[in-house]
Protein backbone atom coordinates (compact mmCIF):
# COMPACT_ATOMS: atom_id res chain seq x y z
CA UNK A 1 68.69 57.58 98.48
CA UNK A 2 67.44 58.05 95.14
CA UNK A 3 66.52 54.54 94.15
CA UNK A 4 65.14 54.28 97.54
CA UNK A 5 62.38 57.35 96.78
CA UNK A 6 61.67 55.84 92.90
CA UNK A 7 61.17 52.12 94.45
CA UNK A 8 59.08 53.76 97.10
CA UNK A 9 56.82 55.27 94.67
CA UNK A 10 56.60 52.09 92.52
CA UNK A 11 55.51 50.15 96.03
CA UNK A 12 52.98 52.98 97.08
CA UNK A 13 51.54 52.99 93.10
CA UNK A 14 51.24 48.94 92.90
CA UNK A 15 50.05 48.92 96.55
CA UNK A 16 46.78 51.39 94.67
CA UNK A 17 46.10 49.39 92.10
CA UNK A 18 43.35 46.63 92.33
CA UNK A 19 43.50 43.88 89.88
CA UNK A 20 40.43 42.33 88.56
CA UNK A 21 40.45 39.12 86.96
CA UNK A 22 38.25 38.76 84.06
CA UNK A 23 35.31 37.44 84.15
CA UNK A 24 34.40 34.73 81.54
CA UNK A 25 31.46 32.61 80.61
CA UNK A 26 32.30 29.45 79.02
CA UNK A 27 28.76 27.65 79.29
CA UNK A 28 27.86 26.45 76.14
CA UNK A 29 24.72 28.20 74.53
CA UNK A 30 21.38 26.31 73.35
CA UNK A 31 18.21 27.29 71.30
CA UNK A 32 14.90 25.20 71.80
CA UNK A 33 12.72 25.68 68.93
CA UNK A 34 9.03 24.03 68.28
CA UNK A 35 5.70 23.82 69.96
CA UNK A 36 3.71 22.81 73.05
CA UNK A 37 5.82 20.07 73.15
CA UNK A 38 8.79 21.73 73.39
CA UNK A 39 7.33 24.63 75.99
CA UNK A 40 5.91 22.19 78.25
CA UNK A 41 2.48 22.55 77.97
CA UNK A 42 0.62 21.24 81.45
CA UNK A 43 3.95 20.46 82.93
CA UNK A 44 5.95 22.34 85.48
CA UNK A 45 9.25 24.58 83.89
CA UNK A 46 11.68 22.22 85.34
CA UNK A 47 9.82 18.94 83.25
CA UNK A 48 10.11 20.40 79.89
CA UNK A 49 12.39 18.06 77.62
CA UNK A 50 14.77 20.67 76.88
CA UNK A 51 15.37 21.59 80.32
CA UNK A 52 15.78 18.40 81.36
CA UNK A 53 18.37 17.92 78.53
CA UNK A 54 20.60 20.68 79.67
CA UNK A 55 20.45 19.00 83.32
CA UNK A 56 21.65 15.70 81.79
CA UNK A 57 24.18 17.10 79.94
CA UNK A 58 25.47 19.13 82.67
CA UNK A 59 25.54 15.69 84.76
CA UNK A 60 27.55 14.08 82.36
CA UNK A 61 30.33 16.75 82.08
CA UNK A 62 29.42 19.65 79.38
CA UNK A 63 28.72 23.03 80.98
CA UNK A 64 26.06 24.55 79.50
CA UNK A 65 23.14 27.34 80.30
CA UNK A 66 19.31 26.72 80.88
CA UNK A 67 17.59 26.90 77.08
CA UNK A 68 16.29 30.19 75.22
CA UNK A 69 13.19 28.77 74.30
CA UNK A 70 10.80 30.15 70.94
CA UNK A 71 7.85 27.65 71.22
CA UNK A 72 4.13 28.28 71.36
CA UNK A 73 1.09 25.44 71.83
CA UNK A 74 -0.66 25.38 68.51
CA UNK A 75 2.44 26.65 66.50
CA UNK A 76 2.50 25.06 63.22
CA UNK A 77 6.30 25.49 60.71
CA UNK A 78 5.04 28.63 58.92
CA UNK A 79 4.00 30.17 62.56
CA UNK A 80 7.39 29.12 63.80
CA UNK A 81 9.72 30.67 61.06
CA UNK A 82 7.38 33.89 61.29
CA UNK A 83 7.82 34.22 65.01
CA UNK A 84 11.89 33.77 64.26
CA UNK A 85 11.94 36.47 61.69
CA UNK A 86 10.25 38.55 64.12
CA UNK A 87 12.54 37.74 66.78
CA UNK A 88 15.53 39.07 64.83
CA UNK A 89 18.19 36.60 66.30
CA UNK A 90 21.47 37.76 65.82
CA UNK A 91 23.34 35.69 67.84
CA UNK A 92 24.39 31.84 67.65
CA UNK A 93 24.26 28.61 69.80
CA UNK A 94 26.11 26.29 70.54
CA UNK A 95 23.07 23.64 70.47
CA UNK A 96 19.46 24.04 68.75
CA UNK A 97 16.72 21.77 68.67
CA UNK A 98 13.83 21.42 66.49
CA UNK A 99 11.16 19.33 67.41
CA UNK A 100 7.89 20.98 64.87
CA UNK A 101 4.99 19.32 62.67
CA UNK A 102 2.19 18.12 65.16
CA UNK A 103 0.13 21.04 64.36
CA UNK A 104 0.53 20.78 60.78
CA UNK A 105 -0.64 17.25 60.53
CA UNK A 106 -3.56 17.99 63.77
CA UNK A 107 -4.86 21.36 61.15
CA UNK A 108 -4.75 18.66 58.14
CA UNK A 109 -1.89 20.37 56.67
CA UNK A 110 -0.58 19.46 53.03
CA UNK A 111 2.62 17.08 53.57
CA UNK A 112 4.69 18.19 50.91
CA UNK A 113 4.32 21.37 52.38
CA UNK A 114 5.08 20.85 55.44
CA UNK A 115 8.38 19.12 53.55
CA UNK A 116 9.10 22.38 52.27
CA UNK A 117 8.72 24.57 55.89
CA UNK A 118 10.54 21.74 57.30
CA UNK A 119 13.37 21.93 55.34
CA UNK A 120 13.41 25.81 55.47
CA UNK A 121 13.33 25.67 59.99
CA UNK A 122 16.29 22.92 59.69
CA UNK A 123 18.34 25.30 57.12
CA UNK A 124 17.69 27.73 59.80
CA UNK A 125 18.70 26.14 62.88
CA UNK A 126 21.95 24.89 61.26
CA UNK A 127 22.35 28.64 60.50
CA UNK A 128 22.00 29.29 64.11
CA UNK A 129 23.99 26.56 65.07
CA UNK A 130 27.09 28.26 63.61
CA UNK A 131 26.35 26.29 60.18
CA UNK A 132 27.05 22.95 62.23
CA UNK A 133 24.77 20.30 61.54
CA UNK A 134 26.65 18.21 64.29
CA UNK A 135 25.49 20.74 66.80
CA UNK A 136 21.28 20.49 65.67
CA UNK A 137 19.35 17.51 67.17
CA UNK A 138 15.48 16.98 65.20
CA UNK A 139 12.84 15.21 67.76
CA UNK A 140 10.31 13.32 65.94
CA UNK A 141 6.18 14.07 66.67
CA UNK A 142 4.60 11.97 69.22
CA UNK A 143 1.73 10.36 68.87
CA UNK A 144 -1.00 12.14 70.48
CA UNK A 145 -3.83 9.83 69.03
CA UNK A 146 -3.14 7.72 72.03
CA UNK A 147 -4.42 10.14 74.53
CA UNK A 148 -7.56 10.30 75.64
CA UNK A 149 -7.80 14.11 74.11
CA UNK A 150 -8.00 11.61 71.34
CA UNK A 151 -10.98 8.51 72.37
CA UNK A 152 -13.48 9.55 70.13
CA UNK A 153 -11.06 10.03 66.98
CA UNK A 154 -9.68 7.74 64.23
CA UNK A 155 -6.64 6.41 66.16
CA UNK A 156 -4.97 4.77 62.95
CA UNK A 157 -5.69 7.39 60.88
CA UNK A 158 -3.62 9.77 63.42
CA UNK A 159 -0.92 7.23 63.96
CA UNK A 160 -0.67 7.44 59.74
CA UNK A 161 -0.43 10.02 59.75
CA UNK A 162 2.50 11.38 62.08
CA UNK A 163 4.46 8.24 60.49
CA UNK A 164 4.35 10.30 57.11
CA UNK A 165 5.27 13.61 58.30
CA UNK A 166 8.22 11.99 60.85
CA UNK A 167 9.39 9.81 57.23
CA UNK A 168 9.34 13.61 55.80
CA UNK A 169 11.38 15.06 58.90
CA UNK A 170 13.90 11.92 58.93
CA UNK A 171 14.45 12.38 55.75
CA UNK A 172 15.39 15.70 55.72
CA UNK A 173 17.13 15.72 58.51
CA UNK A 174 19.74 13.17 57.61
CA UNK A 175 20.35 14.49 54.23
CA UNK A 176 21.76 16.97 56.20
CA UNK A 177 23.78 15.29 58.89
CA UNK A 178 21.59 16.23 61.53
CA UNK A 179 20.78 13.65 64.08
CA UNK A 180 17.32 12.87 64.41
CA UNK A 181 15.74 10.96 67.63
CA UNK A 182 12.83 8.72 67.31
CA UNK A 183 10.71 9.07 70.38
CA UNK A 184 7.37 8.57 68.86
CA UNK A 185 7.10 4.87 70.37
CA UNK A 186 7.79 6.66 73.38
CA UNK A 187 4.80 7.88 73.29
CA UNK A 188 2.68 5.12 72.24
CA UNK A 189 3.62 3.82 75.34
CA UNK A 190 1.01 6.23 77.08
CA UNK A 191 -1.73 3.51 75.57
CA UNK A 192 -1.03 0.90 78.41
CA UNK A 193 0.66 4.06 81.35
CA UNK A 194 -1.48 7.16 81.32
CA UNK A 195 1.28 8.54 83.82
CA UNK A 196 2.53 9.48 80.43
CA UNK A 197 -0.04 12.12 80.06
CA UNK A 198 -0.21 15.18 81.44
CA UNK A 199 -3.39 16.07 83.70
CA UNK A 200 -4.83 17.79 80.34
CA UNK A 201 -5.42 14.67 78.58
CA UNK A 202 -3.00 15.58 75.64
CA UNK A 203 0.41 16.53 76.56
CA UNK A 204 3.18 14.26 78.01
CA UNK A 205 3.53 14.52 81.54
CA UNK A 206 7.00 14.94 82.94
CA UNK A 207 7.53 11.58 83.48
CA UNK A 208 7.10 11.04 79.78
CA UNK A 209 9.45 13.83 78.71
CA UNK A 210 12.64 12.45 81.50
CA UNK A 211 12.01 9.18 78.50
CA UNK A 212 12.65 11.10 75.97
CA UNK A 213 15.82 12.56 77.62
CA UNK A 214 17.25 9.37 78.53
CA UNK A 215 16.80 8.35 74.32
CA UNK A 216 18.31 11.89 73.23
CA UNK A 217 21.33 12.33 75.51
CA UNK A 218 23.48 9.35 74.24
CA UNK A 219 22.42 9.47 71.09
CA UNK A 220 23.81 13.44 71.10
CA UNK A 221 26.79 12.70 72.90
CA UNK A 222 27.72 10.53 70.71
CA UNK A 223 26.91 13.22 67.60
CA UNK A 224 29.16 15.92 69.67
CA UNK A 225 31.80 13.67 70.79
């Protein structure tokens, strides 16, 4: 009778008891840092590059969670770093892009020191990238001398231009082990398809951006795997 009443009690105490499983979040993490480019100016949320990026990547087997983005249209490398600072980021990611330098060369900015910002951003994303260069992907600058924001400027001049200050960015980037995509003759392409433009005359339209995606995503599959 006794060890009837104690495993009566232990039934009646386990029957109380509700057990929660844990929950966990195993989506991978990803920062988005740069400019209009990389905030989608004229385009809808779901056409920005980097939001497009997370969709391929989830299609092709990695779990991870829609971008914190820290862009702003008109942001040039020293804006950028200042807005960070402010920020006060504590945390790290499991992916960050940088894709930065259109405004410095569009506000006739001094190369070398836009080498030196440069360098300082990509020091800082590997720092948020959990000091894995592996895990940072650099965009190059498009070419926005080809829209017609552009028709009454010095087209080769522009195009010069942005080759200088992506040679700066490549370079940098590499001594590093970062992976750096090329999509600037992706945008040159906008000469002979203006359905590369967005409806402002400037920015890349969606359809321009899902190119750019398409270029990135093996190219960083193959850098994380």
């Amino acid at each position: 009778m006794k060890y009837l009443i104690i495993s009566l009690f232990i039934l009646t105490f386990s029957c109380n008891l509700t057990y929660r499983k844990p929950e966990m979040n195993n989506k991978l993490t990803y920062l988005a840092l740069g400019d209009s480019y990389t905030i989608g100016e004229s385009v809808a949320e779901n056409e920005r590059w980097p939001v497009l990026l997370t969709k391929n990547l989830n299609n092709a087997g990695i779990d991870i969670s829609a971008p914190k983005i820290i862009a702003r249209t008109g942001w040039t490398t020293d804006e950028l770093k200042a807005k960070i600072v402010s920020e006060n980021i504590t945390q790290t990611y499991d992916l960050v892009s940088l894709l930065i330098g259109v405004n410095n060369q569009y506000r006739g900015r001094n190369a070398e020191e836009f080498r030196a910002e440069f360098a300082d951003l990509l020091d800082i994303s590997i720092k948020f990238a959990k000091n894995n260069p592996a895990h940072v992907i650099v965009v190059s600058i498009p070419d926005w001398g080809v829209t017609p924001f552009a028709s009454d400027r010095n087209k080769k001049e522009i195009a010069d231009q942005i080759d200088l200050f992506n040679a700066i960015k490549k370079e940098e980037t590499e001594k590093r082990g970062v992976l750096f995509v090329d999509i600037t003759p992706i945008s040159r392409q906008a000469v002979n398809d203006k359905s590369l433009i967005a409806d402002d005359g400037l920015h890349p339209s969606g359809k321009m951006y899902q190119l750019w995606v398409e270029k990135i995503t093996p190219a960083l599959l193959k850098k994380l795997y």
